[in-house]
Protein backbone atom coordinates (compact mmCIF):
# COMPACT_ATOMS: atom_id res chain seq x y z
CA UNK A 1 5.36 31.86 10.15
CA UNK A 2 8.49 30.30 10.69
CA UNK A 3 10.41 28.38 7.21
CA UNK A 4 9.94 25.21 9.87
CA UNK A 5 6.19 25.04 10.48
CA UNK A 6 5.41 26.15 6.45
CA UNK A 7 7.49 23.34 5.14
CA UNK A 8 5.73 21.07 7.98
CA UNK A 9 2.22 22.83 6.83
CA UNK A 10 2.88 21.93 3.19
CA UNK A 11 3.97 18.29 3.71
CA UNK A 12 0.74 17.76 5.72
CA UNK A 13 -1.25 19.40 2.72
CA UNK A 14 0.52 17.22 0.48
CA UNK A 15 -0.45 13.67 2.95
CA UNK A 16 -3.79 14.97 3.08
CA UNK A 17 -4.14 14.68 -1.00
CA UNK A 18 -2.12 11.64 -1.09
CA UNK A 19 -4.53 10.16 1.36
CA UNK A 20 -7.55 11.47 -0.46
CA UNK A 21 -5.88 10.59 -4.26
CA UNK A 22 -5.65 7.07 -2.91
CA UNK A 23 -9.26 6.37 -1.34
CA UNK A 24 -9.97 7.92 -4.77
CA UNK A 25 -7.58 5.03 -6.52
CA UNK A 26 -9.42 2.05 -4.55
CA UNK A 27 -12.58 3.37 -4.60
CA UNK A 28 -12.40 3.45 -8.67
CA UNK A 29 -9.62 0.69 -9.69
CA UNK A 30 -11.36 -2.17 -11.60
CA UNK A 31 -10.26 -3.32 -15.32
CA UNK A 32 -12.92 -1.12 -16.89
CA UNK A 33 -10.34 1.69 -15.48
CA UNK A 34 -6.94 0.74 -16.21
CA UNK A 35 -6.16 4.03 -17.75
CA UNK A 36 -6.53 5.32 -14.21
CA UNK A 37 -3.96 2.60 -12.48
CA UNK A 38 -1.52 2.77 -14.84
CA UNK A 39 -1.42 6.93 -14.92
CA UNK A 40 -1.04 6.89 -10.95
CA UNK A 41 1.93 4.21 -11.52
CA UNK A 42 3.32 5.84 -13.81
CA UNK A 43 3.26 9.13 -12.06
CA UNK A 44 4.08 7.72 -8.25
CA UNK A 45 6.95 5.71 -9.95
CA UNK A 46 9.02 8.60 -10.81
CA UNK A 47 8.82 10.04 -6.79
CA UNK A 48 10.90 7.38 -5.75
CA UNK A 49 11.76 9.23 -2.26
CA UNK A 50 8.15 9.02 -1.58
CA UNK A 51 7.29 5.55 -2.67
CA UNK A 52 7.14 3.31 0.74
CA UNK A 53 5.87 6.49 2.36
CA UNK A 54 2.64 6.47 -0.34
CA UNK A 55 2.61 2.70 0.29
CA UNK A 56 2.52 3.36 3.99
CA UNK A 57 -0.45 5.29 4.13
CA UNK A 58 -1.91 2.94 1.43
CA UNK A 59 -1.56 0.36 3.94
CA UNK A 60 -3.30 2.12 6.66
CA UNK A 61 -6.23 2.97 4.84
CA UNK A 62 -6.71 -0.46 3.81
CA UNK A 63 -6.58 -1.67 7.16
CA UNK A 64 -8.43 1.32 8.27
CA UNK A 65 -11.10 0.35 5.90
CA UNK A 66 -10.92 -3.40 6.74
CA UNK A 67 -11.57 -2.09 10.76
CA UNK A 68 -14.75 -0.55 9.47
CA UNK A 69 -15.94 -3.09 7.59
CA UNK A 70 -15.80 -5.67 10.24
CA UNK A 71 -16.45 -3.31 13.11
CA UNK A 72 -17.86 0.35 12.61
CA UNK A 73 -17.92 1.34 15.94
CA UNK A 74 -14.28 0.23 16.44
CA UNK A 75 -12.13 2.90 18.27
CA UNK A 76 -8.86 1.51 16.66
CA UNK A 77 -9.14 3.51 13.15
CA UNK A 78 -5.52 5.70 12.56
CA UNK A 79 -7.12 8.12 9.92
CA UNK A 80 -9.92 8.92 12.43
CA UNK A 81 -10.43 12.45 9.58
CA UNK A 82 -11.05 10.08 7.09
CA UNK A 83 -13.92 8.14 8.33
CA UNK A 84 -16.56 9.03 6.55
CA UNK A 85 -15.06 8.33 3.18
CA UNK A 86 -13.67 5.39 4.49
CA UNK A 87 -17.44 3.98 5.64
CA UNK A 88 -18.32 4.64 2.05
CA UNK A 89 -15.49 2.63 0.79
CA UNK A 90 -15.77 -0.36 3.03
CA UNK A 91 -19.51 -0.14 1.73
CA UNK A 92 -17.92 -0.89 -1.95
CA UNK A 93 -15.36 -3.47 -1.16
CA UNK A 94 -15.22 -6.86 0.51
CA UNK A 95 -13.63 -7.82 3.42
CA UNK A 96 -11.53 -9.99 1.20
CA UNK A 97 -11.01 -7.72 -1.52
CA UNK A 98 -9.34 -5.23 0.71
CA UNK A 99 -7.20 -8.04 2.83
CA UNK A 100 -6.25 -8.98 -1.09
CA UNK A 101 -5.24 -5.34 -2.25
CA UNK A 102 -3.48 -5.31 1.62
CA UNK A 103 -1.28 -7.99 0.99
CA UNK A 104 -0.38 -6.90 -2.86
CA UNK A 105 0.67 -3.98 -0.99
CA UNK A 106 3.04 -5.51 1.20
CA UNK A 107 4.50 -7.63 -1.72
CA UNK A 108 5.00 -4.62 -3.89
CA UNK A 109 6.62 -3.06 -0.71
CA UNK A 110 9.10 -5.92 -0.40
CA UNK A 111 9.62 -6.22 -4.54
CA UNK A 112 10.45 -2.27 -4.86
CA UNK A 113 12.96 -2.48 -1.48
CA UNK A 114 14.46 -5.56 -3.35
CA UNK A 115 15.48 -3.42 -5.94
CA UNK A 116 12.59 -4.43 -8.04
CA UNK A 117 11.64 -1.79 -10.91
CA UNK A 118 9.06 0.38 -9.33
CA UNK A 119 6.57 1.37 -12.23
CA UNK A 120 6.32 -2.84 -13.14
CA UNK A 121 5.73 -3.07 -9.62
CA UNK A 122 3.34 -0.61 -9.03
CA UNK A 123 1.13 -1.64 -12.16
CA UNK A 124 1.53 -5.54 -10.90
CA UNK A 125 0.35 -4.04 -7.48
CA UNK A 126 -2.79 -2.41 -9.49
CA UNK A 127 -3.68 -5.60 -11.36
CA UNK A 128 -4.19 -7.27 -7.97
CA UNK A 129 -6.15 -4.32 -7.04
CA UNK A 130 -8.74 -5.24 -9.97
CA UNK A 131 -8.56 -9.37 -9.71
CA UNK A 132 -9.42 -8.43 -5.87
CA UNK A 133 -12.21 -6.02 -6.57
């Protein structure tokens, strides 16, 4: 195996656990938990290369998870492998819990490109997570 396709088979190894650590974060964020939001904060702060790209995919499983809830038989879904979990999750949340923890996503995105300090920003995005859930 070539050094090209290993590096590209570990940074798809690595998205696929980001994308499961996250369904994991939504599914379980609430005030009871906060010991769980602020360790992921805390932890995703310091991979500052990564950030937007984590808050990418965030995104997209929100929406994602939005799409099933209003539609499950929509054809539109981007993380088509995540389905399953992502029925389950949209069986937890609102409709307007998730378009809440969408937008606190975009705002954190915009705060932490602003120069905005990226663990305050990330725990701030967190604490919208709960009020929305």
């Amino acid at each position: 195996m070539g050094q090209v396709s290993r590096a590209l088979k570990e940074d798809l190894l690595e998205t696929s656990q980001d994308r499961e650590e996250l369904i994991r974060l939504i599914s379980v964020i609430s005030f009871k938990r906060m010991d769980q939001a602020f360790l992921w904060s805390k932890t995703k702060a310091k991979q500052t290369e990564k950030i937007q790209l984590i808050l990418d995919e965030l995104m997209r499983i929100l929406r994602d998870t939005v799409l099933i809830k209003v539609n499950p038989e929509a054809n539109l879904i981007i993380n088509k492998d995540l389905t399953d979990q992502l029925k389950t999750l949209a069986l937890q949340k609102s409709a307007p819990a998730l378009l809440s923890m969408f937008e606190a996503v975009q705002k954190t995105k915009s705060a932490i490109k602003s120069n905005a300090n990226s663990h305050l920003a990330l725990e701030n995005m967190l604490i919208n997570f709960c009020e929305a859930a």
